[in-house]
N, C-alpha and C. Protein backbone atom coordinates (compact mmCIF):
# COMPACT_ATOMS: atom_id res chain seq x y z
N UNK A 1 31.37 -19.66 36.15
CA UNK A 1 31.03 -19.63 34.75
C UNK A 1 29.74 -18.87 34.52
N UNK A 2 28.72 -19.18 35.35
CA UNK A 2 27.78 -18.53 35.27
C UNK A 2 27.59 -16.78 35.32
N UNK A 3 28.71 -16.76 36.67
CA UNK A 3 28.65 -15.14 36.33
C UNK A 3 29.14 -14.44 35.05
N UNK A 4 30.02 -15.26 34.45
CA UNK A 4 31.18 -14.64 33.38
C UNK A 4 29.94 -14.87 32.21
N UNK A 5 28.72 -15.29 32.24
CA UNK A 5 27.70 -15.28 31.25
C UNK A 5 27.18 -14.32 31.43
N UNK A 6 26.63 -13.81 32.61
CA UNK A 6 25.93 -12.68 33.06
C UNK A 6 26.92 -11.50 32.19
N UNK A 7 27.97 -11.27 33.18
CA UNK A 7 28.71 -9.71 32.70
C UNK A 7 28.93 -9.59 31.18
N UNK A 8 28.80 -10.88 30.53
CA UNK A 8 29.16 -10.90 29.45
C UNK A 8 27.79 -10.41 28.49
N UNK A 9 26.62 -10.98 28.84
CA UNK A 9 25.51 -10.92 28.83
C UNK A 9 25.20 -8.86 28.89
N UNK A 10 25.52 -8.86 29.96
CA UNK A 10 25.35 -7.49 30.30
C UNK A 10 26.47 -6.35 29.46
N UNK A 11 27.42 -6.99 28.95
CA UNK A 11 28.02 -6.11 27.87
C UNK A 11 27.51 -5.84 26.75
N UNK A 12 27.08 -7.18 26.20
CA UNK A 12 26.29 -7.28 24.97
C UNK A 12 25.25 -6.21 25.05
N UNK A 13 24.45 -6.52 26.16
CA UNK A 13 23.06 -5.53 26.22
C UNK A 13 23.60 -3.94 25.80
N UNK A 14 24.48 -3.60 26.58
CA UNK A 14 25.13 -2.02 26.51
C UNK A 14 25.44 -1.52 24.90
N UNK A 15 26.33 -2.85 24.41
CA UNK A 15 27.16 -2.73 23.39
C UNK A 15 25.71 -2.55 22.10
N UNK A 16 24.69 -3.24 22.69
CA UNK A 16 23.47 -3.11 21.57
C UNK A 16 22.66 -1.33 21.63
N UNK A 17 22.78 -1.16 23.29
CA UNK A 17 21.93 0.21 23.33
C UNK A 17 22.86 1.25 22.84
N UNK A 18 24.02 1.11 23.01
CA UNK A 18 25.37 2.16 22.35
C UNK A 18 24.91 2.05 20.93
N UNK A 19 24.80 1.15 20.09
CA UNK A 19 24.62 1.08 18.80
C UNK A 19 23.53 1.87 18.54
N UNK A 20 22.42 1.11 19.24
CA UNK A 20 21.11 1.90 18.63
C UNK A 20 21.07 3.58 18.59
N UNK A 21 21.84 4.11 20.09
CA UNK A 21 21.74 5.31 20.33
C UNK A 21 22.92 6.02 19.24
N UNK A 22 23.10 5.72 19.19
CA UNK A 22 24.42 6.29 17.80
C UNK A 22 23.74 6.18 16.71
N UNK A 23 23.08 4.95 16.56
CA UNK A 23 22.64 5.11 15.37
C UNK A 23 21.44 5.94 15.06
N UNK A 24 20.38 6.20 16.17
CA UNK A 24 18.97 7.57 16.19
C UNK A 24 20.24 8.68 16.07
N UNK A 25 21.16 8.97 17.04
CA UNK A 25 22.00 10.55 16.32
C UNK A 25 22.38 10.54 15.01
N UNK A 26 23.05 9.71 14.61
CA UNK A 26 23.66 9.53 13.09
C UNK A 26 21.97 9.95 11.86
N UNK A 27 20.97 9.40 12.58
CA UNK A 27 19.92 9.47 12.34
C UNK A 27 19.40 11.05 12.07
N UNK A 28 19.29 11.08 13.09
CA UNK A 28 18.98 12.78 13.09
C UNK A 28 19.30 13.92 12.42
N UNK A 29 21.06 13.86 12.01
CA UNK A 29 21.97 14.41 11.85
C UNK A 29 21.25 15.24 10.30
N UNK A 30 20.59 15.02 9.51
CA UNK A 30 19.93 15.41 8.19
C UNK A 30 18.85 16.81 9.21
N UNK A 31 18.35 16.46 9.83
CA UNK A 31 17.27 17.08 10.76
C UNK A 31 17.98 18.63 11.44
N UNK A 32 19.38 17.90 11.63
CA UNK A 32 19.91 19.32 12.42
C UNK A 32 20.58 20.43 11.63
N UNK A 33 20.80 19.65 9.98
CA UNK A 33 21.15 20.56 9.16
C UNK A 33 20.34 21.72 8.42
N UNK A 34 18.72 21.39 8.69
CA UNK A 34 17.50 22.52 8.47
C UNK A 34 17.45 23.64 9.84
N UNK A 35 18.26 23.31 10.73
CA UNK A 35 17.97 24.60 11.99
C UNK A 35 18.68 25.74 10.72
N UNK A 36 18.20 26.65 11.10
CA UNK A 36 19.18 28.13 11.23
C UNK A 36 17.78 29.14 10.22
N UNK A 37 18.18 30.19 11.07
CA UNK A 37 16.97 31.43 10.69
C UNK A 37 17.54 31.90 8.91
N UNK A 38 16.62 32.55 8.52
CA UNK A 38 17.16 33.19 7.58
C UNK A 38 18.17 34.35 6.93
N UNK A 39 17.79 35.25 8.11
CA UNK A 39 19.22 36.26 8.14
C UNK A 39 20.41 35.86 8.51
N UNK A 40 20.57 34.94 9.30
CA UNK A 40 22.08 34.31 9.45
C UNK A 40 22.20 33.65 7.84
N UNK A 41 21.12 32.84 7.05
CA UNK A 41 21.71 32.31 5.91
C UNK A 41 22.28 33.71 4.77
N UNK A 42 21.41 34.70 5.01
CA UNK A 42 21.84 35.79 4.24
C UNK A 42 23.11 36.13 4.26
N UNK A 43 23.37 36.64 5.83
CA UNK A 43 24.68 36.96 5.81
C UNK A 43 25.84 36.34 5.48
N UNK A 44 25.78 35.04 5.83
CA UNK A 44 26.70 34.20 5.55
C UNK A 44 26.70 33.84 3.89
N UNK A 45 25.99 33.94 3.26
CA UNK A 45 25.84 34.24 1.88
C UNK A 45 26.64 35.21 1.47
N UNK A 46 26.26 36.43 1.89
CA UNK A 46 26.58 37.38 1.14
C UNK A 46 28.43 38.07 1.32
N UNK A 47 28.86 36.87 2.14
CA UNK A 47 30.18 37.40 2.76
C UNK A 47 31.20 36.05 1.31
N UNK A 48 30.75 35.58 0.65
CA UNK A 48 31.28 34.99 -0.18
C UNK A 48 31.94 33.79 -0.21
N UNK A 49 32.69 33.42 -0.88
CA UNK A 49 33.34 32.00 -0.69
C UNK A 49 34.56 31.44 0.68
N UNK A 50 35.47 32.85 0.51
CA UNK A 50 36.02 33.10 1.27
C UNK A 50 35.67 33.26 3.13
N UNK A 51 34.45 34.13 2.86
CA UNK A 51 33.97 34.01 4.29
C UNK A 51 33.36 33.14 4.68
N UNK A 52 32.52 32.33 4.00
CA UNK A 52 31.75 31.25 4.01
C UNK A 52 33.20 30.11 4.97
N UNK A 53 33.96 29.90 4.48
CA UNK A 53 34.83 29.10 4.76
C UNK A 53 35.55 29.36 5.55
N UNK A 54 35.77 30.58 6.35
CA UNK A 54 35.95 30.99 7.31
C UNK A 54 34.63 30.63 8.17
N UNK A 55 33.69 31.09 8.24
CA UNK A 55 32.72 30.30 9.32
C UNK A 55 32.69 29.20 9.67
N UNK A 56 32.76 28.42 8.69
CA UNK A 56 32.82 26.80 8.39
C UNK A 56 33.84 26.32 10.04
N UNK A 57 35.39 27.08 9.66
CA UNK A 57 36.32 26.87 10.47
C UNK A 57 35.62 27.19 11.55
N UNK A 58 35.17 28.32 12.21
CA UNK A 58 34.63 29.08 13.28
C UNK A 58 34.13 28.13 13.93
N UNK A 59 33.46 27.45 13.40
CA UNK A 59 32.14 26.69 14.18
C UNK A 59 32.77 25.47 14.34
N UNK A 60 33.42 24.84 13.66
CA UNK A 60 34.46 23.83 14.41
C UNK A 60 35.03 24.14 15.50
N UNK A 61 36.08 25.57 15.41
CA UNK A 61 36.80 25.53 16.75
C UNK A 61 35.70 25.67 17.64
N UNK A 62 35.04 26.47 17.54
CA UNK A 62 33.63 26.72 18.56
C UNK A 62 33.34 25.25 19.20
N UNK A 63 33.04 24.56 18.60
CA UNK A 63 32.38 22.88 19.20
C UNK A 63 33.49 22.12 19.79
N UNK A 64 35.08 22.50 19.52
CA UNK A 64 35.73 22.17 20.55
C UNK A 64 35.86 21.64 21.41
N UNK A 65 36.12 23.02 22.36
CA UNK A 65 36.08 23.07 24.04
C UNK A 65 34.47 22.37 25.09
N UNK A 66 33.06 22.81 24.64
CA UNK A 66 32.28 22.00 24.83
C UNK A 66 32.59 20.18 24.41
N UNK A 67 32.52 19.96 23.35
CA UNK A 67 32.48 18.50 23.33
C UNK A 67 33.79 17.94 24.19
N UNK A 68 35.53 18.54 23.99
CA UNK A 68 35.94 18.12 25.09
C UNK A 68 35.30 18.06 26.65
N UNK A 69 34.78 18.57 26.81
CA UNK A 69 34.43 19.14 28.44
C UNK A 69 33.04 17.96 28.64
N UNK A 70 32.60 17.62 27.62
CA UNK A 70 31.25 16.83 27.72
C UNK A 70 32.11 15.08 27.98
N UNK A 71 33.19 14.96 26.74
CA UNK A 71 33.97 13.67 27.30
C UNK A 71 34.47 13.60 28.19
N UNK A 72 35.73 14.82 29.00
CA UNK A 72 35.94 14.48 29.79
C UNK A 72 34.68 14.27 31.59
N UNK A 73 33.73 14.52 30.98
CA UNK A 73 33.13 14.23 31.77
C UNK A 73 32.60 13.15 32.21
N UNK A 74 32.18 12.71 30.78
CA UNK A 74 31.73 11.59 30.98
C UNK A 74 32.95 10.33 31.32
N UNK A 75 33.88 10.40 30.94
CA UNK A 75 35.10 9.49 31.49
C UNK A 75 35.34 9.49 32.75
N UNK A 76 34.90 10.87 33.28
CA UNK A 76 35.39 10.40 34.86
C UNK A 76 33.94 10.01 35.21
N UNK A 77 32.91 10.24 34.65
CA UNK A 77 31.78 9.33 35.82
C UNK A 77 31.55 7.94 35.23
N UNK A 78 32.67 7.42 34.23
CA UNK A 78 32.55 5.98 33.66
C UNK A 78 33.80 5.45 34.33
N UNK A 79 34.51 6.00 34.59
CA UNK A 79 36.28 5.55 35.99
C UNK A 79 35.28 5.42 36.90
N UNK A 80 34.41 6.40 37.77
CA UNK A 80 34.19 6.25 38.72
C UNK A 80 32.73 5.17 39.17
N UNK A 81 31.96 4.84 38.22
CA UNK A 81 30.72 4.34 38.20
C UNK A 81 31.01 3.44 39.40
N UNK A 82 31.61 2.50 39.93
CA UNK A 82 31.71 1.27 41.07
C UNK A 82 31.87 2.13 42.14
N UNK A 83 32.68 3.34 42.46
CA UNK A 83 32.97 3.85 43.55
C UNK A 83 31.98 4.12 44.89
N UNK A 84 30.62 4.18 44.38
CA UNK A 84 29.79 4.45 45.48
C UNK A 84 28.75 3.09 45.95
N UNK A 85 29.50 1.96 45.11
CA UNK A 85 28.71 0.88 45.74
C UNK A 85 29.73 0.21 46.74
């Protein structure tokens, strides 16, 4: 019983630092929308509604293949975390 307090104990702890850390990004997220130089805002201005919304798309597919490649990473070193003890 005692251990099943511990692991349980020790989920909670995780399940609290997952929150917090989601919640400083969610946080941030206002902060990362001031990056970008000014001639990129020009251009992307001056290409109109149409192009505008074409970039929009761009930069989605763009973030893609990184953020897959960042989960599947992290999934296999969260499968594997016990393996080397």
């Amino acid at each position: 019983m005692k251990q099943f307090l511990q692991s349980a104990a020790k989920i909670t702890f995780r399940a609290r630092a997952l929150g917090v850390a989601l919640f400083a990004i969610l946080a941030m997220v206002p902060l990362v929308h001031a990056q970008g130089c000014a001639m990129c805002y020009n251009n992307a201005a001056a290409t109109g509604p149409q192009g505008t919304q074409v970039l929009r798309h761009a930069i989605l597919v763009l973030l893609i293949p990184p953020a897959t490649m960042f989960c599947a990473i992290l999934g296999l070193l969260y499968q594997r975390r016990n393996s080397s003890r």
